[in-house]
C-alpha atoms as a PDB file:
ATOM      1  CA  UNK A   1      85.306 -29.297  47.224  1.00  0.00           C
ATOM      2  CA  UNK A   2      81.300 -28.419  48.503  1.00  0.00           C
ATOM      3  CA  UNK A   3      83.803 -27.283  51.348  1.00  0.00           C
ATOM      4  CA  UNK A   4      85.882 -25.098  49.734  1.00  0.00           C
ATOM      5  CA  UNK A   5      82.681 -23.811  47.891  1.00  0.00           C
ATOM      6  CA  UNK A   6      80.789 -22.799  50.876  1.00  0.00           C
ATOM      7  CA  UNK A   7      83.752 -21.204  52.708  1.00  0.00           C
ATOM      8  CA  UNK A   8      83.896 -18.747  49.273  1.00  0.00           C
ATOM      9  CA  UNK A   9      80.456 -17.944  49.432  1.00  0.00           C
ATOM     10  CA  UNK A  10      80.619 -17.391  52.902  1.00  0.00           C
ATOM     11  CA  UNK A  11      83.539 -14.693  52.714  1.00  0.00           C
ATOM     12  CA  UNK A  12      81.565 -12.925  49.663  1.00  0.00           C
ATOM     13  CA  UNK A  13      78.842 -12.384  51.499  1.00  0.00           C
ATOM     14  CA  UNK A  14      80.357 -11.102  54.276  1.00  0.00           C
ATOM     15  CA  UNK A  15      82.986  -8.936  51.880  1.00  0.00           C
ATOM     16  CA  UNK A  16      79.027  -7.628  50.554  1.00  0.00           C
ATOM     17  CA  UNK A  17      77.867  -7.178  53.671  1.00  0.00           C
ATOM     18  CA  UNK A  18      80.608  -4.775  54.920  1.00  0.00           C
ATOM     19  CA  UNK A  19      80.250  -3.048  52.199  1.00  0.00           C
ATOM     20  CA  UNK A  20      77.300  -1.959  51.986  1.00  0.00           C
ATOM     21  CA  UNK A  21      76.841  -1.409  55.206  1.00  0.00           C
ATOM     22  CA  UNK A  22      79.864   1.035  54.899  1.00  0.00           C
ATOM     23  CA  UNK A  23      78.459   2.728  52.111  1.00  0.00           C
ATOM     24  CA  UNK A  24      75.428   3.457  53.830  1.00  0.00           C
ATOM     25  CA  UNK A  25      77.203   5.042  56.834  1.00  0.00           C
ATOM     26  CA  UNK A  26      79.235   7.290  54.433  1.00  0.00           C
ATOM     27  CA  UNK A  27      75.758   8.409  52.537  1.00  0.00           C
ATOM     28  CA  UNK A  28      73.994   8.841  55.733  1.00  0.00           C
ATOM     29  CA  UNK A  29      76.428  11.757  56.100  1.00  0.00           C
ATOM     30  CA  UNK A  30      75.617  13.439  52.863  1.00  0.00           C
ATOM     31  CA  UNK A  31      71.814  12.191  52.452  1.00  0.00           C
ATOM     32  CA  UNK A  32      69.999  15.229  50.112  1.00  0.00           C
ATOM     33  CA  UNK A  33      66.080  15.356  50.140  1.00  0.00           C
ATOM     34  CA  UNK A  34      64.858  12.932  47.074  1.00  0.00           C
ATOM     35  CA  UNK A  35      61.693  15.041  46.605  1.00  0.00           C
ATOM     36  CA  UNK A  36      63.087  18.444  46.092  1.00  0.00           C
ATOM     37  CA  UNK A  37      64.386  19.048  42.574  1.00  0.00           C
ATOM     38  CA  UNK A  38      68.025  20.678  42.236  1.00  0.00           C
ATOM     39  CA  UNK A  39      68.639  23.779  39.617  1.00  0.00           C
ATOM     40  CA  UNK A  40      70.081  21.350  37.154  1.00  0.00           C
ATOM     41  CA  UNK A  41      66.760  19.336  36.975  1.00  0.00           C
ATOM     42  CA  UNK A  42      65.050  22.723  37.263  1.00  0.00           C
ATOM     43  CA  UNK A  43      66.795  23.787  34.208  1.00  0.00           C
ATOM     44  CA  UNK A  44      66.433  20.477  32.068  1.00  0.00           C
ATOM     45  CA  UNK A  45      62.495  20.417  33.076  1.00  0.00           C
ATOM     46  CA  UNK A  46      61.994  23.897  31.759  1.00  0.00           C
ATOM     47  CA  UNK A  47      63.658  23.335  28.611  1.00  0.00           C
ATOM     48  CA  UNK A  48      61.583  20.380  27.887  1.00  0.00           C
ATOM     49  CA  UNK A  49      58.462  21.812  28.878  1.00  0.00           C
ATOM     50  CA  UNK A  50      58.570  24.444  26.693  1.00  0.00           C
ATOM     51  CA  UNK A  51      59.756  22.512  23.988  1.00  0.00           C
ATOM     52  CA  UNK A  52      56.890  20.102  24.310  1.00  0.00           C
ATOM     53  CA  UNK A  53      54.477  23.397  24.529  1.00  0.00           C
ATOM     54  CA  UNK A  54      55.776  24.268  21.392  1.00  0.00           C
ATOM     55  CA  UNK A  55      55.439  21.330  19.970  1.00  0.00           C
ATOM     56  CA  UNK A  56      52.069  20.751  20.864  1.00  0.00           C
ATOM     57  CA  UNK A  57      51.179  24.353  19.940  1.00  0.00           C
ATOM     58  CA  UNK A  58      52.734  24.696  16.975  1.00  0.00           C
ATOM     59  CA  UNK A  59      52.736  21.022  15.386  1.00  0.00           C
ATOM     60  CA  UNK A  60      50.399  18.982  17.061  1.00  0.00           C
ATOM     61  CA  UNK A  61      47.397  21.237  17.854  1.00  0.00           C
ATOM     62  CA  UNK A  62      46.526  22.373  14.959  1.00  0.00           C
ATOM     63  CA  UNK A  63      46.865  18.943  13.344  1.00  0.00           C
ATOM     64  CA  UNK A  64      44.071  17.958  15.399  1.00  0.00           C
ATOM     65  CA  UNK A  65      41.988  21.027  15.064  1.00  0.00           C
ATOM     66  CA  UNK A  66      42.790  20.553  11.330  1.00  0.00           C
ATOM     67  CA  UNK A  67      41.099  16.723  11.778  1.00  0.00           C
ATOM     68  CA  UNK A  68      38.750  17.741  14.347  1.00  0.00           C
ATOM     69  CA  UNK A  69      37.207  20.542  11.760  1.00  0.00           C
ATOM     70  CA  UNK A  70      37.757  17.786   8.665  1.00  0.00           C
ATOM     71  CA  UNK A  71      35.279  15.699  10.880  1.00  0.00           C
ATOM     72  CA  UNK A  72      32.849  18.554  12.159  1.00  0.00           C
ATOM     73  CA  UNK A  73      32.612  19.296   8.257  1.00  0.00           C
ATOM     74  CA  UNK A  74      32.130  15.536   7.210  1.00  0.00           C
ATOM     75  CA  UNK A  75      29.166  15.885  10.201  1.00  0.00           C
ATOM     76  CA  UNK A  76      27.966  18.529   8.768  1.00  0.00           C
ATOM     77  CA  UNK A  77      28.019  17.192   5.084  1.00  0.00           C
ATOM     78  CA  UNK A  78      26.171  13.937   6.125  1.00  0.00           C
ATOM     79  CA  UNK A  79      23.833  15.642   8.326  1.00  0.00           C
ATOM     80  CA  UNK A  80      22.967  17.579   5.045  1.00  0.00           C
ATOM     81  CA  UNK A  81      22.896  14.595   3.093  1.00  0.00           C
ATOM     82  CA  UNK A  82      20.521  12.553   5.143  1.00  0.00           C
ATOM     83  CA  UNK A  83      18.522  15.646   5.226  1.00  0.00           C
ATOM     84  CA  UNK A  84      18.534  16.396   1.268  1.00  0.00           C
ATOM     85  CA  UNK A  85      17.846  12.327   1.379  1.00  0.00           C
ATOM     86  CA  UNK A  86      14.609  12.620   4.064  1.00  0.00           C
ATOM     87  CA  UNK A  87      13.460  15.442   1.892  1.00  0.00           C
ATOM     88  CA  UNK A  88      13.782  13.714  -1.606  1.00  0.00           C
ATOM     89  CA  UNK A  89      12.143  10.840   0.584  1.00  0.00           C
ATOM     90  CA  UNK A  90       9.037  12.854   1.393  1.00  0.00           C
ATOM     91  CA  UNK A  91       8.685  14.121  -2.412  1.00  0.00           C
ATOM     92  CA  UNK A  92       8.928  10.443  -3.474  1.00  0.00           C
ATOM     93  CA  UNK A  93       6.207   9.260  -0.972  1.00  0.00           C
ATOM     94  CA  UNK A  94       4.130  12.417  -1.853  1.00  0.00           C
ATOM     95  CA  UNK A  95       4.342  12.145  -5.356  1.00  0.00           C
ATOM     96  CA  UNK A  96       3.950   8.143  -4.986  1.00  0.00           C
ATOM     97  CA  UNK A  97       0.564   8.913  -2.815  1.00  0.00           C
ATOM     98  CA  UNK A  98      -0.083  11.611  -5.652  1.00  0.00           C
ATOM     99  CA  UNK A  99      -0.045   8.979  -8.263  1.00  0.00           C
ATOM    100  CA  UNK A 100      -1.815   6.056  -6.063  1.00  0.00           C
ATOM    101  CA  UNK A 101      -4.478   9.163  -5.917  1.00  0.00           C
ATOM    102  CA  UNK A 102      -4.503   9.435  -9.251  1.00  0.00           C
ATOM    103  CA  UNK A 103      -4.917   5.746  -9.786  1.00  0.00           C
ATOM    104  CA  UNK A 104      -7.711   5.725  -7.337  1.00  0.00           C
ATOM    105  CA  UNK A 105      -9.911   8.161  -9.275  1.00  0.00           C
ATOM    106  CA  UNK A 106      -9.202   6.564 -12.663  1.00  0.00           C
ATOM    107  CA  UNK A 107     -10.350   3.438 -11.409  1.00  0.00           C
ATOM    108  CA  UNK A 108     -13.540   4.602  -9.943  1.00  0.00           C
ATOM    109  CA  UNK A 109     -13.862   7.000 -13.274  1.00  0.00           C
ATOM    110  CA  UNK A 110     -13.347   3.525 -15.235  1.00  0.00           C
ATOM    111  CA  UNK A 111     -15.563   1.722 -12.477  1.00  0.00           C
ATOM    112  CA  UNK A 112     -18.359   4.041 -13.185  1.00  0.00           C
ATOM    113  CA  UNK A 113     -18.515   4.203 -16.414  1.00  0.00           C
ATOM    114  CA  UNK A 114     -18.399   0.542 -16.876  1.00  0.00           C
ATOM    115  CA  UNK A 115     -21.341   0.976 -14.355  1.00  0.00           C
ATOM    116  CA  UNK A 116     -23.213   3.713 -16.309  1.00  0.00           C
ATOM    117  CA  UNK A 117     -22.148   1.294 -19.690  1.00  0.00           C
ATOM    118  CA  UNK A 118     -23.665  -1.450 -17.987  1.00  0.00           C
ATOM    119  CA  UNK A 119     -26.820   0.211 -17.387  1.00  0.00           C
ATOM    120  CA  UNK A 120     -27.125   1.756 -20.985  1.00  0.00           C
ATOM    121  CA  UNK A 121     -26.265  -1.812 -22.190  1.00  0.00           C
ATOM    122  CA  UNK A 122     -29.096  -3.402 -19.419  1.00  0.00           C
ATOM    123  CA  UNK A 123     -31.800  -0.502 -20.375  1.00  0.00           C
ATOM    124  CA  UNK A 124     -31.046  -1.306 -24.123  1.00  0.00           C
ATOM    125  CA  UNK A 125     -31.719  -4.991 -23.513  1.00  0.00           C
ATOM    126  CA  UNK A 126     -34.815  -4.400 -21.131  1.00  0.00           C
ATOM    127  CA  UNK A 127     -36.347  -2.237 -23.917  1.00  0.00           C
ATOM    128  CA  UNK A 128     -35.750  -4.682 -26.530  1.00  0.00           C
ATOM    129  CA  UNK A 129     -37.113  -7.435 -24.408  1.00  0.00           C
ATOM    130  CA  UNK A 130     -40.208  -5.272 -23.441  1.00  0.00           C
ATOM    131  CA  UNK A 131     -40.339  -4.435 -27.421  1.00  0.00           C
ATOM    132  CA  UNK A 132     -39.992  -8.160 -28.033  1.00  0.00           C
ATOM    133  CA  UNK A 133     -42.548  -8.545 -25.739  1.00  0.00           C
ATOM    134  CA  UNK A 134     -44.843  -6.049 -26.874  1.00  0.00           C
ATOM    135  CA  UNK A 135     -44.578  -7.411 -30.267  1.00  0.00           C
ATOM    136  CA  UNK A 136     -45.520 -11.181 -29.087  1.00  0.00           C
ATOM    137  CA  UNK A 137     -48.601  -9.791 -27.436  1.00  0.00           C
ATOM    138  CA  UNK A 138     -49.918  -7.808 -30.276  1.00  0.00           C
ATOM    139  CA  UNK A 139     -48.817 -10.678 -32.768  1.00  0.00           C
ATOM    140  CA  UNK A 140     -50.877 -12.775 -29.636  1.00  0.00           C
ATOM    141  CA  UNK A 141     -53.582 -10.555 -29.486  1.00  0.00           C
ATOM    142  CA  UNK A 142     -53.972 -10.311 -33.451  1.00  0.00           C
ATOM    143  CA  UNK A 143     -53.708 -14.203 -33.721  1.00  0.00           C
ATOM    144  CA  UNK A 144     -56.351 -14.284 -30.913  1.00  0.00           C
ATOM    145  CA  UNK A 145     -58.551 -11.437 -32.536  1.00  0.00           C
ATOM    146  CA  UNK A 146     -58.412 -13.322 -35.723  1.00  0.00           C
ATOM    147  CA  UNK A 147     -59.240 -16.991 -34.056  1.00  0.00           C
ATOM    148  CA  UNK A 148     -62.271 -15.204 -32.157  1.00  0.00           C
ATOM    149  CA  UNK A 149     -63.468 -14.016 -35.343  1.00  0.00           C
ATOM    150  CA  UNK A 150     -63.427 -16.842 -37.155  1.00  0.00           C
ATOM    151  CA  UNK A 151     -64.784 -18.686 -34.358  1.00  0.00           C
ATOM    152  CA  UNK A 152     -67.392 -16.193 -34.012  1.00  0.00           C
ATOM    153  CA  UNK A 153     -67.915 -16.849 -37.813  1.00  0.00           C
ATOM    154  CA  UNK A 154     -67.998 -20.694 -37.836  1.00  0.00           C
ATOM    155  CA  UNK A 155     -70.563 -19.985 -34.204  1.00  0.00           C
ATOM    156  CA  UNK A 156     -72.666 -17.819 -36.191  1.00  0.00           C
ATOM    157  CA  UNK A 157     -72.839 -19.624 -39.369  1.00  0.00           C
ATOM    158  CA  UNK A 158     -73.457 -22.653 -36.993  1.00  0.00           C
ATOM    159  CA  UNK A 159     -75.797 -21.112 -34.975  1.00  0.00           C
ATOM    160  CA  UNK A 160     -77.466 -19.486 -37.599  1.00  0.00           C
ATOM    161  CA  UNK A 161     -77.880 -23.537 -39.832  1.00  0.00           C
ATOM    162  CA  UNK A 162     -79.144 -24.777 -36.138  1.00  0.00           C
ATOM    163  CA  UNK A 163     -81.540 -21.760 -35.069  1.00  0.00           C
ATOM    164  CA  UNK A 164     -82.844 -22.053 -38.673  1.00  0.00           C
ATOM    165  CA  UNK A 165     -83.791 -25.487 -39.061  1.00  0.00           C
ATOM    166  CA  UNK A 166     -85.429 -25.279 -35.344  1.00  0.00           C
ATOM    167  CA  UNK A 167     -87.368 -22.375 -36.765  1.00  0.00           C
ATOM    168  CA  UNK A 168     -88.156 -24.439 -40.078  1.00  0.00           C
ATOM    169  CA  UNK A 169     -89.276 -27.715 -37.567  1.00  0.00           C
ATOM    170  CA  UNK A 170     -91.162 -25.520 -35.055  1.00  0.00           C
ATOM    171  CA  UNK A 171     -92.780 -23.462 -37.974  1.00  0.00           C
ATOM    172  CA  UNK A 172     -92.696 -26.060 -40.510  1.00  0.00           C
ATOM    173  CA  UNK A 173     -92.236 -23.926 -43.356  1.00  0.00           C
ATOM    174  CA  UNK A 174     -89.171 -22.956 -44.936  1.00  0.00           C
ATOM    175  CA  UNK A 175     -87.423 -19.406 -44.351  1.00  0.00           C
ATOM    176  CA  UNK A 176     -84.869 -17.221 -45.180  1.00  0.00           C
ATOM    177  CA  UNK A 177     -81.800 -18.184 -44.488  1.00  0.00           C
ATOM    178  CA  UNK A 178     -80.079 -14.402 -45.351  1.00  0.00           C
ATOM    179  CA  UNK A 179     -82.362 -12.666 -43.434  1.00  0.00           C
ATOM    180  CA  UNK A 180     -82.196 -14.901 -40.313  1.00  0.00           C
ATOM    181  CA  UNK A 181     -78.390 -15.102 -40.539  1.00  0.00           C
ATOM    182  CA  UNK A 182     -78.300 -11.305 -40.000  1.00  0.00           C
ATOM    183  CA  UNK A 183     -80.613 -11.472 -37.352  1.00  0.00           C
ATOM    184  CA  UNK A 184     -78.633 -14.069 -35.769  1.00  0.00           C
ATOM    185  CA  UNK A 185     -75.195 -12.519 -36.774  1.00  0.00           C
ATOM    186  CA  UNK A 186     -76.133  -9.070 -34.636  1.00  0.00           C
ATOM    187  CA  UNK A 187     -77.401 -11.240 -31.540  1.00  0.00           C
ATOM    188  CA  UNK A 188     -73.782 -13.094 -31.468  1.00  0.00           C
ATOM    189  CA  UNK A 189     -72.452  -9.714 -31.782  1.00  0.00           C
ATOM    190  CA  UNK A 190     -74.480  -7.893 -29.143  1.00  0.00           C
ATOM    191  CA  UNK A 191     -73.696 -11.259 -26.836  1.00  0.00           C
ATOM    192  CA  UNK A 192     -70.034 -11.210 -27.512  1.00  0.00           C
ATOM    193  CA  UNK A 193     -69.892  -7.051 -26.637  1.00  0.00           C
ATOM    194  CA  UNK A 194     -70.996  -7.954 -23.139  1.00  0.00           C
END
């Protein structure tokens, strides 16, 4: 049978053999030129270039121009967009730096006249101390005045008992105690001047 197999395949390729090679003696008699075109394909070629000009022209093209020009617009409408955006950006920031401004010179009006409020209030204060003061010395002075004077008073009357009774023990006789007061009285006086 593996036989009778090969001996088929043999004659089939043989059979395939000679015929080919038999068809390629007959074409080698009528072989044409595969580059050149023939009128038919000429024809054909035309026709379907012109259709597919057409086409394009007609159908295509201006389908494209039509999304081309959609797109130059939508460009154009962003472009103006981002620019109407930048500008409304710079009138924000200006008008933000306007206010900040204006924030800026409040505080330093409300700085200053805390400052200036603050002063008034110190000056106030420092003139009631200084009147405080002022008051304490004359009340000082007035409490001193009136201790030197009675001091002087107590000195003199003092002086006047002890300068007396020398006089009386130098003297030995007795004298007048009014008259040597005074005298006594206007030399404390004179002494306490100087």
């Amino acid at each position: 049978m593996l036989a009778s197999i090969l001996v088929l395949a043999t004659e089939a390729a043989t059979t395939t053999a000679d015929n080919l090679l038999g068809q390629a003696a007959g074409d080698a008699k009528t072989v044409k030129n595969p580059i050149l075109p023939t009128v038919n394909e000429m024809f054909w070629a035309a026709i379907f270039f012109i259709a597919l000009w057409a086409l394009m022209k007609f159908v295509l093209l201006p389908r494209i121009t039509k999304v081309m020009d959609g797109r130059t617009d939508k460009v154009r409408d962003d472009l103006a967009a981002a620019e109407a955006a930048e500008t409304e950006r710079v009138a924000k920031l200006e008008q933000y730096e306007a206010g900040l401004a204006g924030a800026r010179v409040e505080a330093v009006a409300i700085l200053e006249a805390s400052r200036a409020e603050g002063d008034a209030e110190r000056r106030t204060q420092i003139a009631a101390a200084e009147a405080e003061v002022a008051a304490a010395r004359a009340e000082a002075a007035a409490e001193i005045a009136d201790a030197k004077a009675r001091a002087r008073s107590e000195l003199t009357g003092s002086i006047t008992d002890i300068a007396v009774g020398a006089a009386e023990a130098v003297i030995q006789k007795p004298l007048d105690r009014a008259a040597q007061g005074r005298i006594v009285e206007d030399y404390v006086n004179a002494a306490g001047q100087n």
